[in-house]
N, C-alpha and C. Protein backbone atom coordinates (compact mmCIF):
# COMPACT_ATOMS: atom_id res chain seq x y z
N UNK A 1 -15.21 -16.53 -3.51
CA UNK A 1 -14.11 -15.57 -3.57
C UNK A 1 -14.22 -14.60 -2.40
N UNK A 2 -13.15 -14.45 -1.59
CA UNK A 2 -13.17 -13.93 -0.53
C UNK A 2 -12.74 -11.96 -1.25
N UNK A 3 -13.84 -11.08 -0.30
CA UNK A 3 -13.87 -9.45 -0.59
C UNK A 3 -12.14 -9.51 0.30
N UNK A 4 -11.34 -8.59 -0.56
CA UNK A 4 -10.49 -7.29 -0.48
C UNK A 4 -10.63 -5.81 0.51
N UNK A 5 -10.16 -5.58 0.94
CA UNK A 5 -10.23 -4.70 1.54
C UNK A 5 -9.34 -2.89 0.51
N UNK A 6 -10.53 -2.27 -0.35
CA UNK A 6 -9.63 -1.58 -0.33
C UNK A 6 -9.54 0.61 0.02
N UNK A 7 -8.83 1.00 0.19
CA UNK A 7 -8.65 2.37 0.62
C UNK A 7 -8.60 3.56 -0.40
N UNK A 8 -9.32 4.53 -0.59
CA UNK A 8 -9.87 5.30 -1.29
C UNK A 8 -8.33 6.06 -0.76
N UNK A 9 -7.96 7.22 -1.23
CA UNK A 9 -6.75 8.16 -0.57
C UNK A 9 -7.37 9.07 0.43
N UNK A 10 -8.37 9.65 0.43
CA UNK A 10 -8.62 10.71 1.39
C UNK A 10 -9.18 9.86 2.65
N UNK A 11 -9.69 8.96 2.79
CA UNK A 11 -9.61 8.06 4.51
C UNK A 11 -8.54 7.43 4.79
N UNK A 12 -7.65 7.34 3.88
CA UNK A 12 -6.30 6.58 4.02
C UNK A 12 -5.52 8.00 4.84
N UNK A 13 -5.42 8.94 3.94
CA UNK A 13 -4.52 10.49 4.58
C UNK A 13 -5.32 10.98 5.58
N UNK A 14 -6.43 11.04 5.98
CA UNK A 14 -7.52 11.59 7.16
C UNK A 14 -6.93 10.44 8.43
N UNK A 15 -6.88 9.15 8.10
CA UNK A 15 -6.12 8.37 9.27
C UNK A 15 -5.29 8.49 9.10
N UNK A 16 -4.30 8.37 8.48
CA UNK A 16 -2.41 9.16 9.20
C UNK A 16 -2.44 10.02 9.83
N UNK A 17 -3.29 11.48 9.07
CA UNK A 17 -3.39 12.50 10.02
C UNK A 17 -3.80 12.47 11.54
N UNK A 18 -4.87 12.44 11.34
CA UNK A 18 -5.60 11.69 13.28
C UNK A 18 -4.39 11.11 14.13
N UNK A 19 -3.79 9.96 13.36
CA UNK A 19 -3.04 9.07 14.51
C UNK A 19 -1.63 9.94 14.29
N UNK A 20 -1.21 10.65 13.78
CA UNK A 20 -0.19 11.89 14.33
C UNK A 20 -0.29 12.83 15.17
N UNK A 21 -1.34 13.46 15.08
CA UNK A 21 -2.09 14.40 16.00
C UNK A 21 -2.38 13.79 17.57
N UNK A 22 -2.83 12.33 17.62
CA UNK A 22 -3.04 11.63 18.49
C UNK A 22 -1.86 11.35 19.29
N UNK A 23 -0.54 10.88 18.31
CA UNK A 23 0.62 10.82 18.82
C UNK A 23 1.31 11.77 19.61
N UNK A 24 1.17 12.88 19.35
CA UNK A 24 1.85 14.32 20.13
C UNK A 24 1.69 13.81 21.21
N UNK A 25 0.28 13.74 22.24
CA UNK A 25 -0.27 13.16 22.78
C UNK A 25 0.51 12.14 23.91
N UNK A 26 0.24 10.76 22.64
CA UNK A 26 0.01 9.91 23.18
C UNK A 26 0.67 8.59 21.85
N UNK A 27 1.46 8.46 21.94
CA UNK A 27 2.11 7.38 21.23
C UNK A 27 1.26 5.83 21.09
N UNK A 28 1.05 5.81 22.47
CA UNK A 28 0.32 4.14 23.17
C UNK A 28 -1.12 4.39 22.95
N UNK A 29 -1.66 5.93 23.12
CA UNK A 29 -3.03 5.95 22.57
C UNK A 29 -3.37 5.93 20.68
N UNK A 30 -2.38 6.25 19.93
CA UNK A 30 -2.51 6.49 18.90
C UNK A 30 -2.28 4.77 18.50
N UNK A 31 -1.31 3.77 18.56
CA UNK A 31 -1.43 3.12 18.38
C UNK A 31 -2.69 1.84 18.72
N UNK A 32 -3.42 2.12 19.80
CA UNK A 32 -4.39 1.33 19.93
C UNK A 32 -5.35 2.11 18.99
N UNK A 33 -5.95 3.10 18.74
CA UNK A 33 -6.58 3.64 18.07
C UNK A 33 -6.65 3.33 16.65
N UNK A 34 -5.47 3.18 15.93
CA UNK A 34 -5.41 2.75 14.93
C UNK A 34 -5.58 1.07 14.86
N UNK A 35 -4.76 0.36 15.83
CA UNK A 35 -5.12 -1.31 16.13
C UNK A 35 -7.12 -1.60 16.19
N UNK A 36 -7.43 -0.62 16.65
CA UNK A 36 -9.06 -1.25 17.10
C UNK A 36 -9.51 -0.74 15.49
N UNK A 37 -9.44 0.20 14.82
CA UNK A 37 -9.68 0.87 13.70
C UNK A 37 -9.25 0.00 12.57
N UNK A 38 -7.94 -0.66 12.58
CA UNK A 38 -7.86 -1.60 11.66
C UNK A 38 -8.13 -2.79 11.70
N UNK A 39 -8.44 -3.33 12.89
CA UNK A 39 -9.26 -4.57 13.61
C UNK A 39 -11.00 -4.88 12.58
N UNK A 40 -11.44 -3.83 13.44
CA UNK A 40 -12.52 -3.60 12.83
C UNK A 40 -13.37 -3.89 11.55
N UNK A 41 -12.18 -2.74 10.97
CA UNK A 41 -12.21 -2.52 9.29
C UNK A 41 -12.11 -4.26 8.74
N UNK A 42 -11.16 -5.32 9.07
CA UNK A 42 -10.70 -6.22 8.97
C UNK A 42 -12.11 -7.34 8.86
N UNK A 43 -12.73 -7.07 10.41
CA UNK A 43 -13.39 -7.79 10.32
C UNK A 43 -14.87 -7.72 9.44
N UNK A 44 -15.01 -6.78 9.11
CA UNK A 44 -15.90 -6.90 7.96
C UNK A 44 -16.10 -7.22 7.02
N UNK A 45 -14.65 -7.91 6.05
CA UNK A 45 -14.79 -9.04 5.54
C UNK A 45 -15.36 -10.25 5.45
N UNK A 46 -15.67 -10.43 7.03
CA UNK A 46 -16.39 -11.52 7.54
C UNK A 46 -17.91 -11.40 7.41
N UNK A 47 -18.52 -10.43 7.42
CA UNK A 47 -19.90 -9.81 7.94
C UNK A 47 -19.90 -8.49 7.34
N UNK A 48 -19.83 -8.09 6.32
CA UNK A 48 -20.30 -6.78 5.80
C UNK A 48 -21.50 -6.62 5.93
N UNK A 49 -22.35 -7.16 6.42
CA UNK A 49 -23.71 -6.44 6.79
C UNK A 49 -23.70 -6.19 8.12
N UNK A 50 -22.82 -6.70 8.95
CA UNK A 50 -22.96 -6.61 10.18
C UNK A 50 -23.27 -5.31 10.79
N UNK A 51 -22.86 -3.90 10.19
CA UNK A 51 -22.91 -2.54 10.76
C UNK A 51 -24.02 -1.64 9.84
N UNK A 52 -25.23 -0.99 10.10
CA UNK A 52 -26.43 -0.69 9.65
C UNK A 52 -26.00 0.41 8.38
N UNK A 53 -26.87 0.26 7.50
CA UNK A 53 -26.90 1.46 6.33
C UNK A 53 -26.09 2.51 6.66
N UNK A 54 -25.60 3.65 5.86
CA UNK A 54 -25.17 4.77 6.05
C UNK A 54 -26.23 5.84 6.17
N UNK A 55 -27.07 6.35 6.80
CA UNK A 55 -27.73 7.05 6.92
C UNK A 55 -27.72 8.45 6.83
N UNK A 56 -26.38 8.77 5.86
CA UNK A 56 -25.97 10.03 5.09
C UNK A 56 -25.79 9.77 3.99
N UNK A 57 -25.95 8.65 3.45
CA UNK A 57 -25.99 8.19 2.00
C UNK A 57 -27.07 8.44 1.40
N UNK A 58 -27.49 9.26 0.50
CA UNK A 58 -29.03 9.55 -0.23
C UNK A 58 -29.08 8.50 -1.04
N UNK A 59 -30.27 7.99 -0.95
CA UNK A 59 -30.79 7.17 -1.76
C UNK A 59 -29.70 5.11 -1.82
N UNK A 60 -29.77 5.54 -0.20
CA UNK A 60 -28.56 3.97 -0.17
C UNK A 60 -29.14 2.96 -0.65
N UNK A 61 -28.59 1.80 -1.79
CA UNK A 61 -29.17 0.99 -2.26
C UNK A 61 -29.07 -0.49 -1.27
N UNK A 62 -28.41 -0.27 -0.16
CA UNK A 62 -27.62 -1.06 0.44
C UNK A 62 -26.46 -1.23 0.62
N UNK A 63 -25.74 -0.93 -0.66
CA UNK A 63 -24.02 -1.31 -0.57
C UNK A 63 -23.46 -0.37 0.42
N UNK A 64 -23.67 0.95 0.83
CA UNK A 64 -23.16 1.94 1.88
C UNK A 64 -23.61 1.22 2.80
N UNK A 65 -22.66 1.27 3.77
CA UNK A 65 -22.97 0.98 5.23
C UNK A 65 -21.46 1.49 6.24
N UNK A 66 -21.78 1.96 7.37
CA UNK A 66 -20.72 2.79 8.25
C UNK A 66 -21.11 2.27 10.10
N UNK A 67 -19.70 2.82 10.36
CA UNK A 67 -19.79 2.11 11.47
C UNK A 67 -18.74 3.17 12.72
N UNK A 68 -18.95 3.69 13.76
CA UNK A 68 -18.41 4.67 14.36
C UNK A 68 -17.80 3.76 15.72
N UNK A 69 -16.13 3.87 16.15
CA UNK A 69 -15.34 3.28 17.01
C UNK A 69 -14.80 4.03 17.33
N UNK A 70 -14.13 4.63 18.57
CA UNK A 70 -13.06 5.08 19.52
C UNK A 70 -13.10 6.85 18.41
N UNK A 71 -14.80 7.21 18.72
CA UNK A 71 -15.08 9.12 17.95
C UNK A 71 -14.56 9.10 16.37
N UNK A 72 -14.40 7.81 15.74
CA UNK A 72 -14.01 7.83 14.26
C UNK A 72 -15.67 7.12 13.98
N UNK A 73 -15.98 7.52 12.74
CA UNK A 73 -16.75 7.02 11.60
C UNK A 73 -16.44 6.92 10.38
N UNK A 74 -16.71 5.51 10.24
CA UNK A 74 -16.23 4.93 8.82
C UNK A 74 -16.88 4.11 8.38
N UNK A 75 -17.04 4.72 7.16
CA UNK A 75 -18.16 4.72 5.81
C UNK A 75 -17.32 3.78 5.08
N UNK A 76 -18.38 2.82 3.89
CA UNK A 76 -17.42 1.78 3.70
C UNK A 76 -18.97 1.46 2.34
N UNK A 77 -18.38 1.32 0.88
CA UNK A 77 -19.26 0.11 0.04
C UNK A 77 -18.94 -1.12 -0.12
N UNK A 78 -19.72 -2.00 0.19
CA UNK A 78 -19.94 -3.37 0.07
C UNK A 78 -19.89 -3.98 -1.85
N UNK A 79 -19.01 -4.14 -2.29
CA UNK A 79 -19.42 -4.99 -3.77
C UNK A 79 -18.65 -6.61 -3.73
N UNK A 80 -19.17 -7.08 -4.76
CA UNK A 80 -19.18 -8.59 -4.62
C UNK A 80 -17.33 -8.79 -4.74
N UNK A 81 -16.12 -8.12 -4.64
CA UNK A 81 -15.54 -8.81 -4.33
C UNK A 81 -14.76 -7.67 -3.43
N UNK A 82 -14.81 -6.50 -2.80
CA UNK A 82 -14.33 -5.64 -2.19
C UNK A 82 -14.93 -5.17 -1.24
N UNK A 83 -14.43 -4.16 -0.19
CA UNK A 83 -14.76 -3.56 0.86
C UNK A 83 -13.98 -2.36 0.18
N UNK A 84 -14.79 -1.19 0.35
CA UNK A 84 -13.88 -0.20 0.02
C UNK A 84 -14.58 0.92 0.71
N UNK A 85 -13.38 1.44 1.68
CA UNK A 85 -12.95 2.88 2.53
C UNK A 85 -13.59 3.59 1.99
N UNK A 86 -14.41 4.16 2.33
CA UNK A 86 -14.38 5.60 1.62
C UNK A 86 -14.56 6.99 2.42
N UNK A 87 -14.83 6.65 3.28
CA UNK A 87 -14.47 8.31 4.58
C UNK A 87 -14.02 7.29 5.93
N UNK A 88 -13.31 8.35 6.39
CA UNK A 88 -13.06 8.22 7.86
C UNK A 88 -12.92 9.32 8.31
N UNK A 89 -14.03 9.45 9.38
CA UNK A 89 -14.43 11.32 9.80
C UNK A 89 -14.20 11.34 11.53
N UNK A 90 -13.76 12.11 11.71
CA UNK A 90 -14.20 11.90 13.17
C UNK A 90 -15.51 12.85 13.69
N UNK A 91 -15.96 11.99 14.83
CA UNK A 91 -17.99 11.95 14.95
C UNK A 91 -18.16 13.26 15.90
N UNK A 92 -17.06 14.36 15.76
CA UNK A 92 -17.27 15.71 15.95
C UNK A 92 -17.54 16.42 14.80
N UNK A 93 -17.07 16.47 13.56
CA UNK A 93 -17.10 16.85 12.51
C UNK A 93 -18.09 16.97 12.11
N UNK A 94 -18.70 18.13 11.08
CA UNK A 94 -20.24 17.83 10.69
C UNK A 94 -20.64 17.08 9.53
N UNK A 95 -21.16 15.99 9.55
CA UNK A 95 -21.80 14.89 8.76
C UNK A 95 -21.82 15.56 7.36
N UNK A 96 -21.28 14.84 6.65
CA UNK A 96 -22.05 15.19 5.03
C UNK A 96 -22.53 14.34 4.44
N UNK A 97 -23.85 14.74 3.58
CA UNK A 97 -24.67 13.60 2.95
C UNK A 97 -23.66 13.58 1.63
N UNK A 98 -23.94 12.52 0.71
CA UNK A 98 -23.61 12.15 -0.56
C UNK A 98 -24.26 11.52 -1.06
């Protein structure tokens, strides 16, 4: 059975926000930003181990694991049939453990 990809609400609304803010900007930058960001996310379906522990996760049993692209970091649990979002921060922001 192939994992799901799914989105918690507050990394779902933290990326709209970003790629609006980005847009003022930059229309063509906001859209690649979000393309490599949902690329990404995508391919970890394939390889959920591929990107190392979360190392703001206390006590990670493994299933946390995060991965930082184009000054975003995104945190993500691994279960046997999902991928599921759960922050998307950008890697200025100050880290919080959980």
């Amino acid at each position: 059975m192939e994992r799901v990809i799914v989105w918690n609400k507050r990394p779902s609304r933290f990326l709209a926000q970003a790629l609006k803010r980005i847009s003022v900007d930059s229309l063509l930058q906001a859209e690649r930003v979000e393309e490599e960001l949902l690329n990404t996310i995508l391919g970890v379906i394939d390889n959920p181990e591929k990107y190392p522990l979360d190392k703001f996760k206390k006590n990670n049993p493994g299933q946390y694991r995060a991965f930082e692209k184009l000054s975003f970091r995104v945190t993500y649990k691994v279960t046997p049939t999902q991928i599921r979002i759960l922050r998307i921060r950008h890697v200025k922001q100050e880290p919080k453990e959980y």
